[in-house]
PDB file of N, CA and C in Angstrom:
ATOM      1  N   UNK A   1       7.367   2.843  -3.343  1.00  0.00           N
ATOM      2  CA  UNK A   1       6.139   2.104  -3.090  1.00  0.00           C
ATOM      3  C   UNK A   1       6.443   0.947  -2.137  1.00  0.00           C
ATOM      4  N   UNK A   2       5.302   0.609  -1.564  1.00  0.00           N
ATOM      5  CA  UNK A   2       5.442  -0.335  -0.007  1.00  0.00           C
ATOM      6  C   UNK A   2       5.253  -1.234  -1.066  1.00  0.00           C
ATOM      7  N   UNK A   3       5.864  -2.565  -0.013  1.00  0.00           N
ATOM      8  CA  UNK A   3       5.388  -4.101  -0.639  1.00  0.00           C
ATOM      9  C   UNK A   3       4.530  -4.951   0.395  1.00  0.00           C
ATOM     10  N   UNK A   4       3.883  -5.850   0.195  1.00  0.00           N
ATOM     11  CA  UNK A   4       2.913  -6.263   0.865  1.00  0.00           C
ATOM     12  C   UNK A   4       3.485  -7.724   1.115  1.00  0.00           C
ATOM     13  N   UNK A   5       3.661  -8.230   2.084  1.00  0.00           N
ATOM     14  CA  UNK A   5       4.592  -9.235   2.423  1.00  0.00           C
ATOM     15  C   UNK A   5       3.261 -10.418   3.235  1.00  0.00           C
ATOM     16  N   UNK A   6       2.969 -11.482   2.898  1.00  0.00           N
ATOM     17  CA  UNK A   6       2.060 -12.864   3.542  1.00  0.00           C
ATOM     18  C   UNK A   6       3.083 -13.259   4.685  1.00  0.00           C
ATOM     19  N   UNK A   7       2.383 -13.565   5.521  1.00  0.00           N
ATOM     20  CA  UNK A   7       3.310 -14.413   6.646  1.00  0.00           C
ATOM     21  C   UNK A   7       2.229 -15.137   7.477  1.00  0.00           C
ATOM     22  N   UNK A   8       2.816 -16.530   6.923  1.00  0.00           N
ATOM     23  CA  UNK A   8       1.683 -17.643   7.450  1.00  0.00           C
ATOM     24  C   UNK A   8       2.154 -18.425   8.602  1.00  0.00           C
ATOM     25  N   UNK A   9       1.511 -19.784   8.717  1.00  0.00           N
ATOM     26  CA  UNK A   9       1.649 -20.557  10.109  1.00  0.00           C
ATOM     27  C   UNK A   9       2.257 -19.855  11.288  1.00  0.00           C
ATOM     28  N   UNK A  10       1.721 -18.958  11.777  1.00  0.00           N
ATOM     29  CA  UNK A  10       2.414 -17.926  12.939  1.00  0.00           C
ATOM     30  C   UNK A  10       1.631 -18.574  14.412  1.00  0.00           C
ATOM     31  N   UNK A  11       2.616 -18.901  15.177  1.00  0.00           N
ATOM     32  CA  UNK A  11       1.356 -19.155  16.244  1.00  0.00           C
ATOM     33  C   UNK A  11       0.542 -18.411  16.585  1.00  0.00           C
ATOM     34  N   UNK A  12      -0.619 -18.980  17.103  1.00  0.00           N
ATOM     35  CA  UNK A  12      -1.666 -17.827  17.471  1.00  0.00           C
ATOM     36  C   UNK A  12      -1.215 -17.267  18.856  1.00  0.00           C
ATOM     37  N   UNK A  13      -0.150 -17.268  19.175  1.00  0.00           N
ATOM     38  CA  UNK A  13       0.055 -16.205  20.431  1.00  0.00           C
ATOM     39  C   UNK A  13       0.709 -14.942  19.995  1.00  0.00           C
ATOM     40  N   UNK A  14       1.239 -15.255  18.837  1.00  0.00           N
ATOM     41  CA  UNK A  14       1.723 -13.767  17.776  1.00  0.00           C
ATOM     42  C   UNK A  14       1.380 -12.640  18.232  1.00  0.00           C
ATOM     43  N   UNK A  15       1.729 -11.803  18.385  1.00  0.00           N
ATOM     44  CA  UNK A  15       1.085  -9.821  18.731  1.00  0.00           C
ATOM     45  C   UNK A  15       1.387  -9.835  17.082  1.00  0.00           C
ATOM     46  N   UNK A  16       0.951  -8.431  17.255  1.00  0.00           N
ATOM     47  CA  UNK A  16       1.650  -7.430  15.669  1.00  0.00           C
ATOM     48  C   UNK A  16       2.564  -7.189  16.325  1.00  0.00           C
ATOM     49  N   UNK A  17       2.864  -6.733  17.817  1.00  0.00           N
ATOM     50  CA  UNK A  17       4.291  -5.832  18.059  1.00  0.00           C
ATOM     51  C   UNK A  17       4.892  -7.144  18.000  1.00  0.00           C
ATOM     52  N   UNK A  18       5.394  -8.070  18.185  1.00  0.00           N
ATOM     53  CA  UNK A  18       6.460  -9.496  18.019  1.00  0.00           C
ATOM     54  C   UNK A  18       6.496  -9.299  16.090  1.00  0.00           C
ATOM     55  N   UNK A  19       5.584  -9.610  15.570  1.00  0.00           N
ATOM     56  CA  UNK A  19       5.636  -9.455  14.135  1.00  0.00           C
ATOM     57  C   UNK A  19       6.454  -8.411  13.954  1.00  0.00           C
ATOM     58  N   UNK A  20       5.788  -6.912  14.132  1.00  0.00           N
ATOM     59  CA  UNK A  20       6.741  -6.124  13.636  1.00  0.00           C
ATOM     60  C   UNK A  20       7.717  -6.305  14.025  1.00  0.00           C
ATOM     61  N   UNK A  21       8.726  -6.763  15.255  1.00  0.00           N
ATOM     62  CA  UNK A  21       9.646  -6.369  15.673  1.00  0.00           C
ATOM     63  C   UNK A  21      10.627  -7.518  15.045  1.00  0.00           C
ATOM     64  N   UNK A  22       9.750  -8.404  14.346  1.00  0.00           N
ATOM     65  CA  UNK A  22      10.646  -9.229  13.502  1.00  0.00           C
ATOM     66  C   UNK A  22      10.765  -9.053  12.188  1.00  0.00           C
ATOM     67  N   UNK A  23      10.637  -8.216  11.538  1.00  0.00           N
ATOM     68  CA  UNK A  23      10.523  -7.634   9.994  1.00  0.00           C
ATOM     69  C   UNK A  23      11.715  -6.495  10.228  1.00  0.00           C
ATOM     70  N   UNK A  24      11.315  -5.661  11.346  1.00  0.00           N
ATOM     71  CA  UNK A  24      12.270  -4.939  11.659  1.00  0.00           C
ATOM     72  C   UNK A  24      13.687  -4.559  11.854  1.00  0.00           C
ATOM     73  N   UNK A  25      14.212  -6.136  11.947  1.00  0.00           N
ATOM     74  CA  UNK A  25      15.479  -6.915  12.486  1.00  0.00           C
ATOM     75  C   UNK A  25      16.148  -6.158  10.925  1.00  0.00           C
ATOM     76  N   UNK A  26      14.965  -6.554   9.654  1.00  0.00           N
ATOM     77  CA  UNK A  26      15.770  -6.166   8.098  1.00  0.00           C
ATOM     78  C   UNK A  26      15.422  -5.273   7.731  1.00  0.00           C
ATOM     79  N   UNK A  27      14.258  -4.357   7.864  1.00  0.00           N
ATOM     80  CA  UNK A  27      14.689  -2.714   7.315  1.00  0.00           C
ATOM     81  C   UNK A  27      12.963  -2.640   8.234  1.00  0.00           C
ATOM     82  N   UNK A  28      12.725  -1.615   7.444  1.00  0.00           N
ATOM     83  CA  UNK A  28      11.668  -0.510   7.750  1.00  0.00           C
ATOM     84  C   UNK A  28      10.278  -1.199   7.497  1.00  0.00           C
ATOM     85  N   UNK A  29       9.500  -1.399   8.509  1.00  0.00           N
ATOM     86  CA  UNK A  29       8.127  -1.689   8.324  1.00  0.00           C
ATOM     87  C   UNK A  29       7.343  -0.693   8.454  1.00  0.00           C
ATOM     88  N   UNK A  30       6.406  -0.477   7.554  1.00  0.00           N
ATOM     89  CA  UNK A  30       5.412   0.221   7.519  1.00  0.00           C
ATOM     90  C   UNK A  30       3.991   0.210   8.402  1.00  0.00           C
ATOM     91  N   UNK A  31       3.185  -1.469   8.421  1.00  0.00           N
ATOM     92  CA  UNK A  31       2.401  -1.718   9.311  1.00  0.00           C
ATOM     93  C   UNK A  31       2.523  -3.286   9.017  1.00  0.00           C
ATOM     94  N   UNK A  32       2.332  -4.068  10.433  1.00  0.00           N
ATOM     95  CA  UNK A  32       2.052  -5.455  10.715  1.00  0.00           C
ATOM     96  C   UNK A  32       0.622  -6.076  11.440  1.00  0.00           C
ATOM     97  N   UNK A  33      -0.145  -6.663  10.304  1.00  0.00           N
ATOM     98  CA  UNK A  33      -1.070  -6.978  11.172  1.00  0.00           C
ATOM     99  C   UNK A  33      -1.582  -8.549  11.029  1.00  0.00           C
ATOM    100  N   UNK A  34      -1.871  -8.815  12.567  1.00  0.00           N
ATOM    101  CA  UNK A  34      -2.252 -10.817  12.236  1.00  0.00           C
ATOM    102  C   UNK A  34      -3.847 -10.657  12.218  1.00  0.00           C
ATOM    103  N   UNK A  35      -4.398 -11.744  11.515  1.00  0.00           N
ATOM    104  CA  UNK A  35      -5.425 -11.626  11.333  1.00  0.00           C
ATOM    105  C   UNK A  35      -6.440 -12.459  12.182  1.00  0.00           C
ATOM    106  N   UNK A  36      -7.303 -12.276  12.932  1.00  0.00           N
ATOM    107  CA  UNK A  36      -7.932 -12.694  13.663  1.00  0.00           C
ATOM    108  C   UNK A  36      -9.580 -13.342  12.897  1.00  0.00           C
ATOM    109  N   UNK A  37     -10.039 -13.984  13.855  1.00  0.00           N
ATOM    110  CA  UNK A  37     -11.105 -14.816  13.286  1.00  0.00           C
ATOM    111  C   UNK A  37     -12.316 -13.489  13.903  1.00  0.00           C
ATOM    112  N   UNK A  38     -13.220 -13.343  12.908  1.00  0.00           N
ATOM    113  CA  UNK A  38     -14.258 -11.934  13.668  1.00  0.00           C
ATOM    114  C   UNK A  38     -15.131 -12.351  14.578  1.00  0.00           C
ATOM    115  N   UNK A  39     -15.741 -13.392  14.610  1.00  0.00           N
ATOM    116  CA  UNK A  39     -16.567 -14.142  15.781  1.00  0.00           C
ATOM    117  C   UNK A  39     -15.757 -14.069  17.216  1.00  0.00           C
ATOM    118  N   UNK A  40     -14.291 -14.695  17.302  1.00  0.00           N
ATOM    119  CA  UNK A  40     -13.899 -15.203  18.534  1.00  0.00           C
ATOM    120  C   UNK A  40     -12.946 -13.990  18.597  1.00  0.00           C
ATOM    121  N   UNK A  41     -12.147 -13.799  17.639  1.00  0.00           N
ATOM    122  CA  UNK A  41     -11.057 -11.991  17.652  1.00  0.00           C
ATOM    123  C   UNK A  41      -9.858 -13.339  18.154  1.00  0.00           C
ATOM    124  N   UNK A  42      -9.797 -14.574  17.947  1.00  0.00           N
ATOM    125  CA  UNK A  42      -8.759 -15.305  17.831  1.00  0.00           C
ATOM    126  C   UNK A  42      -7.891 -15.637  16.731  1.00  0.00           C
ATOM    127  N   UNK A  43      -6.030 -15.502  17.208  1.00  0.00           N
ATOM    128  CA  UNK A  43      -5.458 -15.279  15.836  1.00  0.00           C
ATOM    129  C   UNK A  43      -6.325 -16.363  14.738  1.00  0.00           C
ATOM    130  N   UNK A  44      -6.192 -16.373  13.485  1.00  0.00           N
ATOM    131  CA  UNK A  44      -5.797 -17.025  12.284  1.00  0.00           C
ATOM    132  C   UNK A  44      -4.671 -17.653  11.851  1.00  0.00           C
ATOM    133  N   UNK A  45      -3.519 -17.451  12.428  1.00  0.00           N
ATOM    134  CA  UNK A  45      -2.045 -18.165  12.346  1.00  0.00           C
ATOM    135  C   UNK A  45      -1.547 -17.560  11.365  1.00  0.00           C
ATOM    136  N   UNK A  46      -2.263 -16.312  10.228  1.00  0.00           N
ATOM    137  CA  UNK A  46      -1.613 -15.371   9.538  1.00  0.00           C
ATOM    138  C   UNK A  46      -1.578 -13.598   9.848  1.00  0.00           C
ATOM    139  N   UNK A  47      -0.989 -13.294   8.807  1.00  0.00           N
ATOM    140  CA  UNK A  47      -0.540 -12.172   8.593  1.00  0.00           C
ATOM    141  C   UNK A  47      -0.174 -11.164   7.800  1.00  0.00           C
ATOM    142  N   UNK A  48       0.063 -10.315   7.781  1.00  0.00           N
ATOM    143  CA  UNK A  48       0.260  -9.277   6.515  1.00  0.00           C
ATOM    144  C   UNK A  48       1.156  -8.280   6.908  1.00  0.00           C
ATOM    145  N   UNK A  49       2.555  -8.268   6.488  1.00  0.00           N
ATOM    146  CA  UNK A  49       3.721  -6.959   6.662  1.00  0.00           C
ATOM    147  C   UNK A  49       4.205  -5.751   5.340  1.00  0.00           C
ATOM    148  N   UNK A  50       3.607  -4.571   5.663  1.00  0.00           N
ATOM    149  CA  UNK A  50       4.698  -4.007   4.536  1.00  0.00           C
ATOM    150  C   UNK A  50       5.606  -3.565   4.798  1.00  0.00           C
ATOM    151  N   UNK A  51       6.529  -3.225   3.900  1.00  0.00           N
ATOM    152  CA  UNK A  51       7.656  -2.553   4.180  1.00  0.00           C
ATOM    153  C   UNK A  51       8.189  -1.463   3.280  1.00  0.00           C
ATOM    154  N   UNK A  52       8.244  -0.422   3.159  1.00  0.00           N
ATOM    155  CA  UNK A  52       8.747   0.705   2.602  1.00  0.00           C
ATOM    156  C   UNK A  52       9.470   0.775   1.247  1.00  0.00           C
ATOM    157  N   UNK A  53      10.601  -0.219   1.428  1.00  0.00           N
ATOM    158  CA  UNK A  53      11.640  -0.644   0.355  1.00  0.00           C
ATOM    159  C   UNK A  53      11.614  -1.926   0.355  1.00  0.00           C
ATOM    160  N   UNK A  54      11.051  -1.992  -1.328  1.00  0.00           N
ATOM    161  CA  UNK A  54      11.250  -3.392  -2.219  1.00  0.00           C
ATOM    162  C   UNK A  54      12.220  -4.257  -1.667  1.00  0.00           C
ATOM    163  N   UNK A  55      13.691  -3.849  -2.231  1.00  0.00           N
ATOM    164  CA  UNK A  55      14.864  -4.622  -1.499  1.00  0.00           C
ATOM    165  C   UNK A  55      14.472  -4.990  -0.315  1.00  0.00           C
ATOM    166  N   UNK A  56      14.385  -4.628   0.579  1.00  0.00           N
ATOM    167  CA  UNK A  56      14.256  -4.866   2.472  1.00  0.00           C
ATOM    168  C   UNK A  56      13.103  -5.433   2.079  1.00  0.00           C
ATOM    169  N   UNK A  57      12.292  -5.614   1.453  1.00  0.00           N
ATOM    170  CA  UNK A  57      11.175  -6.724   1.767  1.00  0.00           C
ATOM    171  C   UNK A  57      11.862  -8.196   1.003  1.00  0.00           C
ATOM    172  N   UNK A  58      12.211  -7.981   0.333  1.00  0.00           N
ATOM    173  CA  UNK A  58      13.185  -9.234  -1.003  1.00  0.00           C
ATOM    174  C   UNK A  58      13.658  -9.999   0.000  1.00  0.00           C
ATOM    175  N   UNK A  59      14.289  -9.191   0.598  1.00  0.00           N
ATOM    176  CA  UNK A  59      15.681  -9.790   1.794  1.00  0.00           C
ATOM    177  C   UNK A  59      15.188 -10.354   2.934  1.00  0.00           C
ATOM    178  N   UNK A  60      13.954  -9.650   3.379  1.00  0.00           N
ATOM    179  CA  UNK A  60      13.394 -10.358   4.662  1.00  0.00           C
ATOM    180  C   UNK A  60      12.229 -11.251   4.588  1.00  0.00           C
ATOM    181  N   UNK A  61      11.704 -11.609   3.004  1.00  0.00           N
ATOM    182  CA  UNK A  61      11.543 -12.907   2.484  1.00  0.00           C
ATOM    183  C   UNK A  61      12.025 -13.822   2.487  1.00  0.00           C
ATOM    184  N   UNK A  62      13.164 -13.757   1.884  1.00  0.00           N
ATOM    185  CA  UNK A  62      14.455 -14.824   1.478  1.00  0.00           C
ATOM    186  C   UNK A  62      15.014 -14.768   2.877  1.00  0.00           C
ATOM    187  N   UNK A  63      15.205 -14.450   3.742  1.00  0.00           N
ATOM    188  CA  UNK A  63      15.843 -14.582   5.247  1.00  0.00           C
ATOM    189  C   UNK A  63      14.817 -14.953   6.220  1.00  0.00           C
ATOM    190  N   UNK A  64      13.330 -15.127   6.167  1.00  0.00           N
ATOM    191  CA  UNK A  64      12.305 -15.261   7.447  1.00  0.00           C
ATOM    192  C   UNK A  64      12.133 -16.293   6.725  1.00  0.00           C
ATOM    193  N   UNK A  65      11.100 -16.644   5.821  1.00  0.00           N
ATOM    194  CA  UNK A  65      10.968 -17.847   5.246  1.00  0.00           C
ATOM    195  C   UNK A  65      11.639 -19.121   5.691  1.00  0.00           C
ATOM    196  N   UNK A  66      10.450 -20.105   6.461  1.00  0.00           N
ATOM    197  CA  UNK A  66      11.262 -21.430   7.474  1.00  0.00           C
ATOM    198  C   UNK A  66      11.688 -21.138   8.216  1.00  0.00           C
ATOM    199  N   UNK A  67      11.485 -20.211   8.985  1.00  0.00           N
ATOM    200  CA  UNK A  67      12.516 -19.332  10.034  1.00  0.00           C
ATOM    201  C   UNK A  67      11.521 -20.247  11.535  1.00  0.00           C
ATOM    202  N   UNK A  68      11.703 -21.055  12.393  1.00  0.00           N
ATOM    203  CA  UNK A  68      11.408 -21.222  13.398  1.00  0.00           C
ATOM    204  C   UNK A  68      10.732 -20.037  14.474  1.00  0.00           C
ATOM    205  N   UNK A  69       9.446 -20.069  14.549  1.00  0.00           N
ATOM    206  CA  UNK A  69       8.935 -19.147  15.363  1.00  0.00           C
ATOM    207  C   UNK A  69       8.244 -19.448  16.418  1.00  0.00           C
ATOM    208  N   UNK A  70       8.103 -19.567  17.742  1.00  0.00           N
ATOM    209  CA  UNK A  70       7.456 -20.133  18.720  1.00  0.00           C
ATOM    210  C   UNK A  70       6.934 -21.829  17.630  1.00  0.00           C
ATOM    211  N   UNK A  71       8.490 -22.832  17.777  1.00  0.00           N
ATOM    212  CA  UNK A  71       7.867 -23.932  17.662  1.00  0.00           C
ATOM    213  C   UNK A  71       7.475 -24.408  16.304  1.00  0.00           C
ATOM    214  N   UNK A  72       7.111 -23.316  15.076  1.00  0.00           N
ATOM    215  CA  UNK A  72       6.625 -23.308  14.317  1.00  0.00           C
ATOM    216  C   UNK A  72       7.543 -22.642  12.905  1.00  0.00           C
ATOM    217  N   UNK A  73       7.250 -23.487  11.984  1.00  0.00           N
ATOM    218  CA  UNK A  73       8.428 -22.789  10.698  1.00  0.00           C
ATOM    219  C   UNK A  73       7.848 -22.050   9.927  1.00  0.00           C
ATOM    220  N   UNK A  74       7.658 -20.451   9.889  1.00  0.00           N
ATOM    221  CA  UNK A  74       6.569 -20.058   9.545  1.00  0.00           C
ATOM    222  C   UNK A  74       6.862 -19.861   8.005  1.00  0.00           C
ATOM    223  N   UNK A  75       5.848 -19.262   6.671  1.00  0.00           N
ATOM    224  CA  UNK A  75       5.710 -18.845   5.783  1.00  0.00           C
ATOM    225  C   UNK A  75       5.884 -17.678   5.009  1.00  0.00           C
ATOM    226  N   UNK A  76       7.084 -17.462   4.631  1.00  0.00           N
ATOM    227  CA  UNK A  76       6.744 -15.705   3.784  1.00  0.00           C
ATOM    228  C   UNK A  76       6.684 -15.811   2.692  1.00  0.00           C
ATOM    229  N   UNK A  77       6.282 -15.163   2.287  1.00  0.00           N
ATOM    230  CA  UNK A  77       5.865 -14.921   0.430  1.00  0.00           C
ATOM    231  C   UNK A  77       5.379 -13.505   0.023  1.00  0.00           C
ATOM    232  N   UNK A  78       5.757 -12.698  -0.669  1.00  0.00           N
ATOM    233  CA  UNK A  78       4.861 -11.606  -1.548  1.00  0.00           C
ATOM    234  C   UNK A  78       3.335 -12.001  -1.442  1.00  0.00           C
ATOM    235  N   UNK A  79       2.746 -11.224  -0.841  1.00  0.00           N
ATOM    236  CA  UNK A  79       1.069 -11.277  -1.156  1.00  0.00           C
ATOM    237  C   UNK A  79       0.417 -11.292  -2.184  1.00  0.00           C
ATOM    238  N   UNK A  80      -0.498 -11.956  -2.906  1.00  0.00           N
ATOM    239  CA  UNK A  80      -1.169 -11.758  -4.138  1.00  0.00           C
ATOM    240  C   UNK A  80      -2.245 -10.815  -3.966  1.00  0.00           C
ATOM    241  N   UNK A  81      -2.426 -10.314  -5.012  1.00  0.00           N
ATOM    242  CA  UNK A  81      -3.674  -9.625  -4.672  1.00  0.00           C
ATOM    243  C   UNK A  81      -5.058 -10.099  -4.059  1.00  0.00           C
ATOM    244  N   UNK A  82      -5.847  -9.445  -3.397  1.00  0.00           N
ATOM    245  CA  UNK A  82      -6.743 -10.068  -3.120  1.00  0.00           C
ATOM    246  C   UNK A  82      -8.270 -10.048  -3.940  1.00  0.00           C
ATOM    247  N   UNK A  83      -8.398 -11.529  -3.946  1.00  0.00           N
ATOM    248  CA  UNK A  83      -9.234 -12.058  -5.277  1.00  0.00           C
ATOM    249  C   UNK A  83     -10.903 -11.446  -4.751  1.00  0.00           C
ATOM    250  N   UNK A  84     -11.607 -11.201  -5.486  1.00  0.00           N
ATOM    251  CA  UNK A  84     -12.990 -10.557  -4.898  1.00  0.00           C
ATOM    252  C   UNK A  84     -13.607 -12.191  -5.083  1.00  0.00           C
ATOM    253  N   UNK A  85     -14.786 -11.888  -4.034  1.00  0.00           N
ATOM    254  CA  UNK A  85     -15.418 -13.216  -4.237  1.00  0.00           C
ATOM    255  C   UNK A  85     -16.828 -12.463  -3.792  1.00  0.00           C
ATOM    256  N   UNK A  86     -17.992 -13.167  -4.592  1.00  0.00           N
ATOM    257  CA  UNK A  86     -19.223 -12.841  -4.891  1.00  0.00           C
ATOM    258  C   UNK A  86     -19.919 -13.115  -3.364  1.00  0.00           C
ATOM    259  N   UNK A  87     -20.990 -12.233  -2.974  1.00  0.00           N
ATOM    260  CA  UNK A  87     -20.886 -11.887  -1.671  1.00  0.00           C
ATOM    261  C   UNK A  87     -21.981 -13.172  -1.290  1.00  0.00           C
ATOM    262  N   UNK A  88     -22.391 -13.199   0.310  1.00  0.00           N
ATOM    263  CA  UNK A  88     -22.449 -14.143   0.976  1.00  0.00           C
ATOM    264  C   UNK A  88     -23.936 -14.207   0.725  1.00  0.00           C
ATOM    265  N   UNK A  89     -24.652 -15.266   1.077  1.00  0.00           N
ATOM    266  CA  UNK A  89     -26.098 -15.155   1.057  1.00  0.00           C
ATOM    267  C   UNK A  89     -26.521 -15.330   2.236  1.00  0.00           C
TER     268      UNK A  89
END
């Protein structure tokens, strides 16, 4: 089973291909995607990586985490699930 990996404060000049190709460095990514704002389609400064194998995600937590990225010390963490929230009016 994949793990679902958060990756925050990313500059907004981020691609997914720079993302992936930095998850990659520690094992096998599955898909990388930054999340954009839907009005402007401008990054959000986050992100979302999985990766195939538990371990290789463990490791490229504990190794990216504060990791200097364009300027910026970015965030990894295991993703929480995502919380439902009662819809918009």
């Amino acid at each position: 089973m994949s793990k679902r990996i958060f990756v925050g404060n990313l500059p907004f000049s981020t691609t997914e291909q720079e993302l992936n190709e930095l998850f990659a460095e520690i094992g096998q990514v599955e898909s990388a995607s930054i999340i954009s704002n839907r009005y402007s389609g401008r990054s959000r400064g986050f992100g979302f990586v999985e990766m195939t194998d538990d371990a290789e995600a463990d490791k490229a937590i504990e190794q990216l985490n504060g990791k200097v990225v364009g300027e910026r010390e970015i965030v990894v963490s295991e993703a929480k699930p995502r919380e439902e929230r009662p819809p918009r009016d």
